[in-house]
PDB file of N, CA and C in Angstrom:
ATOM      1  N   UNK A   1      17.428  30.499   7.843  1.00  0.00           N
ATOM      2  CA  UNK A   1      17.566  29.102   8.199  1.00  0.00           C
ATOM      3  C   UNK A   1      16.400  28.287   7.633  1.00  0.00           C
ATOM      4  N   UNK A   2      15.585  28.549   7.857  1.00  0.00           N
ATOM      5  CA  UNK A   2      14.265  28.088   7.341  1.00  0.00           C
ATOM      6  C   UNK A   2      14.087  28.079   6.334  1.00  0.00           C
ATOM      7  N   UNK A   3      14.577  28.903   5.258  1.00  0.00           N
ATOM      8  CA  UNK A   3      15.105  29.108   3.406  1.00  0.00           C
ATOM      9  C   UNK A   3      15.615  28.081   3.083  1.00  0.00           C
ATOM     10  N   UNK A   4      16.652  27.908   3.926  1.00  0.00           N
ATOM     11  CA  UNK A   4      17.766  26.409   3.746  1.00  0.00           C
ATOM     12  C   UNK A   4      16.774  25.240   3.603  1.00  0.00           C
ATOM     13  N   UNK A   5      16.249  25.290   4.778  1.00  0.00           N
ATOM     14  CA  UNK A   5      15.693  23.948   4.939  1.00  0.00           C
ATOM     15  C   UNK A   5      14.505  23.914   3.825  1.00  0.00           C
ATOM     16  N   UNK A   6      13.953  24.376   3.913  1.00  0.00           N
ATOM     17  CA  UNK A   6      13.083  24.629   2.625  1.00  0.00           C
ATOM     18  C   UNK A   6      13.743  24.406   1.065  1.00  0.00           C
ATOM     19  N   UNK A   7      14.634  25.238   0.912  1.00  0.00           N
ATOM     20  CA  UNK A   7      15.275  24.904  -0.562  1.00  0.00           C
ATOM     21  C   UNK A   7      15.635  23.318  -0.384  1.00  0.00           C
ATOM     22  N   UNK A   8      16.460  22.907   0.586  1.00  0.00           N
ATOM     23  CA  UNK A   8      17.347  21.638   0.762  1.00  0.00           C
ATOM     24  C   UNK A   8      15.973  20.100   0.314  1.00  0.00           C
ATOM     25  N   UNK A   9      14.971  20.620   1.104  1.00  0.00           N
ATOM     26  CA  UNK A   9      13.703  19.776   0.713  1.00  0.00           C
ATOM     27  C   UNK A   9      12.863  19.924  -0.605  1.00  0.00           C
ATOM     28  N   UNK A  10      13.051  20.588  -0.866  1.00  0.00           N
ATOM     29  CA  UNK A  10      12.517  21.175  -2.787  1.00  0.00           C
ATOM     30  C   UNK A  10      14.031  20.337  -3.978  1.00  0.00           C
ATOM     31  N   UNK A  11      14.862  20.371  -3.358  1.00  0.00           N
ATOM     32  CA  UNK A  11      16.189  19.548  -4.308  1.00  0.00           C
ATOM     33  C   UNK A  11      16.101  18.411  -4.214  1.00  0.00           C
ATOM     34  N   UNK A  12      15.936  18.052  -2.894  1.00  0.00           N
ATOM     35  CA  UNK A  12      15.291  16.715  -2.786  1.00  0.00           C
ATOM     36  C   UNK A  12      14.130  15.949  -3.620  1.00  0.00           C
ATOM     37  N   UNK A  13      13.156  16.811  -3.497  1.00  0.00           N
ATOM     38  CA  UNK A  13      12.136  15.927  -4.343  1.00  0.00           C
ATOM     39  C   UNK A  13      11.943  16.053  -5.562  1.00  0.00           C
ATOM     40  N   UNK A  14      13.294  16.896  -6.056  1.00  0.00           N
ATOM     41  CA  UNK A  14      13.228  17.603  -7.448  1.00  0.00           C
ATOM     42  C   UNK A  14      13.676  16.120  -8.210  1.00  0.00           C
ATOM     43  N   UNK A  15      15.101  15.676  -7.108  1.00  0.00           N
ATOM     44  CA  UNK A  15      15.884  14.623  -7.669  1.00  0.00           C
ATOM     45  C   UNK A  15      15.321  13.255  -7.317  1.00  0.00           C
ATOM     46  N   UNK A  16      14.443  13.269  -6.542  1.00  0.00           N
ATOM     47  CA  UNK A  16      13.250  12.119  -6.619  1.00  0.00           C
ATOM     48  C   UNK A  16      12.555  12.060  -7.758  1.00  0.00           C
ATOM     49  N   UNK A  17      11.938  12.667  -7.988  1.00  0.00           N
ATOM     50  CA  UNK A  17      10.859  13.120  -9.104  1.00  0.00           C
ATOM     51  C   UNK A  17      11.322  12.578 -10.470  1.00  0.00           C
ATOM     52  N   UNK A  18      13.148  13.391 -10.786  1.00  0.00           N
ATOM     53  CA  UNK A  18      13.221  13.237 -11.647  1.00  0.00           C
ATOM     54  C   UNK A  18      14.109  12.053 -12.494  1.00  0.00           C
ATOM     55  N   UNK A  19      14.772  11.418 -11.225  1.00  0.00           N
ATOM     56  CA  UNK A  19      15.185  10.014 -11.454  1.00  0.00           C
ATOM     57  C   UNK A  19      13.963   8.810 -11.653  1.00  0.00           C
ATOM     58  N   UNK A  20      12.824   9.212 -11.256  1.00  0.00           N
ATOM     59  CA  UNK A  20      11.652   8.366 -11.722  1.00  0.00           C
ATOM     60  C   UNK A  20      12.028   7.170 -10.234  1.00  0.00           C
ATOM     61  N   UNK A  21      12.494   7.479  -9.268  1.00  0.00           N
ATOM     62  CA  UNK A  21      12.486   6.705  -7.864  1.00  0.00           C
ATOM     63  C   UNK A  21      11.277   6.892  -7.364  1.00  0.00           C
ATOM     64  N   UNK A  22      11.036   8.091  -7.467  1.00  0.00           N
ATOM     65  CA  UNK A  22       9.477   8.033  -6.420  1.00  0.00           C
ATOM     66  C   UNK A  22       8.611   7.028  -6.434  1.00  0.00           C
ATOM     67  N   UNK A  23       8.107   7.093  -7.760  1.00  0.00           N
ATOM     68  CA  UNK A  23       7.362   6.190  -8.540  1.00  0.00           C
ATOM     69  C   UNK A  23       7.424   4.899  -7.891  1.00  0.00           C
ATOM     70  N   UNK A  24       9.095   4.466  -8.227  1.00  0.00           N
ATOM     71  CA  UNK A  24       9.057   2.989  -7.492  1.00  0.00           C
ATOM     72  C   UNK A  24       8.993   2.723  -5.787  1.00  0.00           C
ATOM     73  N   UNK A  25       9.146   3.526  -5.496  1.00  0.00           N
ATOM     74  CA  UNK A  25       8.745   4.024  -4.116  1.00  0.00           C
ATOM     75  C   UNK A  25       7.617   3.523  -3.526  1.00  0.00           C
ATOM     76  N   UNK A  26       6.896   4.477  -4.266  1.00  0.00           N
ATOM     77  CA  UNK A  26       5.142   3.901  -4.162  1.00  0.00           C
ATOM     78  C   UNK A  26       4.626   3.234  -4.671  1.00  0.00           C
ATOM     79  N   UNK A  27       5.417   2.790  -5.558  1.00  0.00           N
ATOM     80  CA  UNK A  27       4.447   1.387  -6.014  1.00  0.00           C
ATOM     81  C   UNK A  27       4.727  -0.094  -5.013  1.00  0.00           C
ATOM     82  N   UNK A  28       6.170  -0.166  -4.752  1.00  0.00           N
ATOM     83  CA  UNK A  28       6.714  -1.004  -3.228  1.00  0.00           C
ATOM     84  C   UNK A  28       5.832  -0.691  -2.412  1.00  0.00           C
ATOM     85  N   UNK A  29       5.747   0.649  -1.659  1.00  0.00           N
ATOM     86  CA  UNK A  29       4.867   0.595  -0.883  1.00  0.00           C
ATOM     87  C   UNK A  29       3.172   0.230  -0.482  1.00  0.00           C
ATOM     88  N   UNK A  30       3.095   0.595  -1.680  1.00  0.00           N
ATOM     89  CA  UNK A  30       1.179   0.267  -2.382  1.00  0.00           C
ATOM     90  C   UNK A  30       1.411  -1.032  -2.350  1.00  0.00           C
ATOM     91  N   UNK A  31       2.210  -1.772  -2.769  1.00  0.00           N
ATOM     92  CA  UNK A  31       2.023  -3.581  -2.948  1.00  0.00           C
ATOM     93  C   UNK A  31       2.405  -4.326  -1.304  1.00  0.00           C
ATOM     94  N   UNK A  32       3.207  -3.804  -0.668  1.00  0.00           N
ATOM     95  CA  UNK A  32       2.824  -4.176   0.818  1.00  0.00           C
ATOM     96  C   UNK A  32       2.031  -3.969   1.400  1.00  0.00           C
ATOM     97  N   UNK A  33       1.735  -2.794   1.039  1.00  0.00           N
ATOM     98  CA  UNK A  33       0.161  -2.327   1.812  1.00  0.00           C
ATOM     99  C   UNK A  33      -1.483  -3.344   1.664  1.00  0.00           C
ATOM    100  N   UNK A  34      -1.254  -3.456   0.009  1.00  0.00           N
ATOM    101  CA  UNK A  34      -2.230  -4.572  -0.701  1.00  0.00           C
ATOM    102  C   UNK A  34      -2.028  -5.550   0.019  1.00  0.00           C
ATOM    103  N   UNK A  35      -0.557  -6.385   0.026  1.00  0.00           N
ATOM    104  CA  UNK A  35      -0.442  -7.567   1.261  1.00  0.00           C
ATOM    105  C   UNK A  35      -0.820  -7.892   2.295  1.00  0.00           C
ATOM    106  N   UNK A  36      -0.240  -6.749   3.014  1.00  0.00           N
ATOM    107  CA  UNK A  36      -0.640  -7.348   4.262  1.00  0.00           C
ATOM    108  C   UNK A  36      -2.115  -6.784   4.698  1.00  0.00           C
ATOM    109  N   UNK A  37      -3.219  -6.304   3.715  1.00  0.00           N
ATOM    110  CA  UNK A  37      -4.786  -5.720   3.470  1.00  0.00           C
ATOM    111  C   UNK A  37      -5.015  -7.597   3.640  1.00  0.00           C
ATOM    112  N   UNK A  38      -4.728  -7.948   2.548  1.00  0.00           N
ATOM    113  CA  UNK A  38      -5.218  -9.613   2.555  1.00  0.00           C
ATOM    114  C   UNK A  38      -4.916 -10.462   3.241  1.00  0.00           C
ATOM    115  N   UNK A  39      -3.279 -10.284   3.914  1.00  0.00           N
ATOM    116  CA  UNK A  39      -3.213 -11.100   5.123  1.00  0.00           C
ATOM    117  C   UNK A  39      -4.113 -10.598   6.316  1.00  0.00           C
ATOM    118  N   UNK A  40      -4.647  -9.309   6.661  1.00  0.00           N
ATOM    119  CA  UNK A  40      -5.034  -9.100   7.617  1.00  0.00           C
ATOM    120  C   UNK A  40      -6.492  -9.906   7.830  1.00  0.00           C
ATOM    121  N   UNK A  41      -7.184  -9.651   6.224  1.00  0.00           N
ATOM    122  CA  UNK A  41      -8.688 -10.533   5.695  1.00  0.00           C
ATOM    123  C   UNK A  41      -8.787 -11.985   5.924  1.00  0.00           C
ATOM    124  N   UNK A  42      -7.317 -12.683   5.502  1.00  0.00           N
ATOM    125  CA  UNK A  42      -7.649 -13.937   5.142  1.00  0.00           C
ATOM    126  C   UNK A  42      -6.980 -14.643   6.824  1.00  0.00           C
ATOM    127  N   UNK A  43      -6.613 -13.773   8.057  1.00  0.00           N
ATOM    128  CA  UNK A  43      -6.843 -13.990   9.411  1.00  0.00           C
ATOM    129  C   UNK A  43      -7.931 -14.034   9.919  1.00  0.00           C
ATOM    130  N   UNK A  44      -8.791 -12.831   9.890  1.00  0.00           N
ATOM    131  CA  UNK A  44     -10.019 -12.426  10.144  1.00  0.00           C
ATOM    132  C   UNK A  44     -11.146 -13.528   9.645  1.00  0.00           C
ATOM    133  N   UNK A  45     -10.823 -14.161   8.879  1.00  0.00           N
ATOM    134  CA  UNK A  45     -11.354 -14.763   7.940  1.00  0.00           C
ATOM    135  C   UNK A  45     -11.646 -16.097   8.644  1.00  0.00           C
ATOM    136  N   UNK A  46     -10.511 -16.470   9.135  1.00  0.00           N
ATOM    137  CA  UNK A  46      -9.978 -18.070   9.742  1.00  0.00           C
ATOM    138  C   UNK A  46     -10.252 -17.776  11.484  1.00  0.00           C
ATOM    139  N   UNK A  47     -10.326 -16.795  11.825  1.00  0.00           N
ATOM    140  CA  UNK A  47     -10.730 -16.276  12.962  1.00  0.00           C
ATOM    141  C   UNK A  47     -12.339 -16.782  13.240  1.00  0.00           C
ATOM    142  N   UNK A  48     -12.683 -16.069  12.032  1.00  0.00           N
ATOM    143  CA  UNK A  48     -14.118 -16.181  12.356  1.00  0.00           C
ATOM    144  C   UNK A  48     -15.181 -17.728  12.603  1.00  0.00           C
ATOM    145  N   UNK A  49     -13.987 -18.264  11.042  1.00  0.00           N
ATOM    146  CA  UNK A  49     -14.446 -19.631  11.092  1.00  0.00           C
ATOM    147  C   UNK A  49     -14.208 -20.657  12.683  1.00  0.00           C
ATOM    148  N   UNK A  50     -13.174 -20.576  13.149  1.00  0.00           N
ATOM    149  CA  UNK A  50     -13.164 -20.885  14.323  1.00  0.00           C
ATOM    150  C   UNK A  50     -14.253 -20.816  15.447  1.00  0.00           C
ATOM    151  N   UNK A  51     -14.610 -19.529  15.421  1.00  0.00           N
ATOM    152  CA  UNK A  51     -15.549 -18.861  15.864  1.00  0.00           C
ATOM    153  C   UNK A  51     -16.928 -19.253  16.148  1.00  0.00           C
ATOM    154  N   UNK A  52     -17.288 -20.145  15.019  1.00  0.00           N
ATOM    155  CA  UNK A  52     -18.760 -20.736  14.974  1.00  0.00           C
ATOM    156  C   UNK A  52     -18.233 -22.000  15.259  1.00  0.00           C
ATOM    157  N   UNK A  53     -17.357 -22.492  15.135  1.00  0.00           N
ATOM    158  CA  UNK A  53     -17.092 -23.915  15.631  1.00  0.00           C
ATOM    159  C   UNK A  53     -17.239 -23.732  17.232  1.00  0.00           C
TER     160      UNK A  53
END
């Protein structure tokens, strides 16, 4: 059973891999991540300024 599941997850990322999806995968993901990095900064940011007012 555990063979199965094992092979079934190795075909999987075989046909990830080799359709070149992954790739775009993570690059979507890396560029939201970058986003909302700078939305989180440019809150923090406006936060702070408040802050000393």
């Amino acid at each position: 059973m555990i063979q199965l599941l094992e092979t079934q997850i190795a075909s999987n990322e075989g046909i990830m891999v080799q359709n070149g999806k992954i790739y775009l995968v993570m690059t979507i993901v890396s560029i939201i991540l970058v986003g909302l990095f700078i939305y989180v900064a440019s809150i923090d940011k406006k936060i702070t300024q408040l802050e000393k007012k």
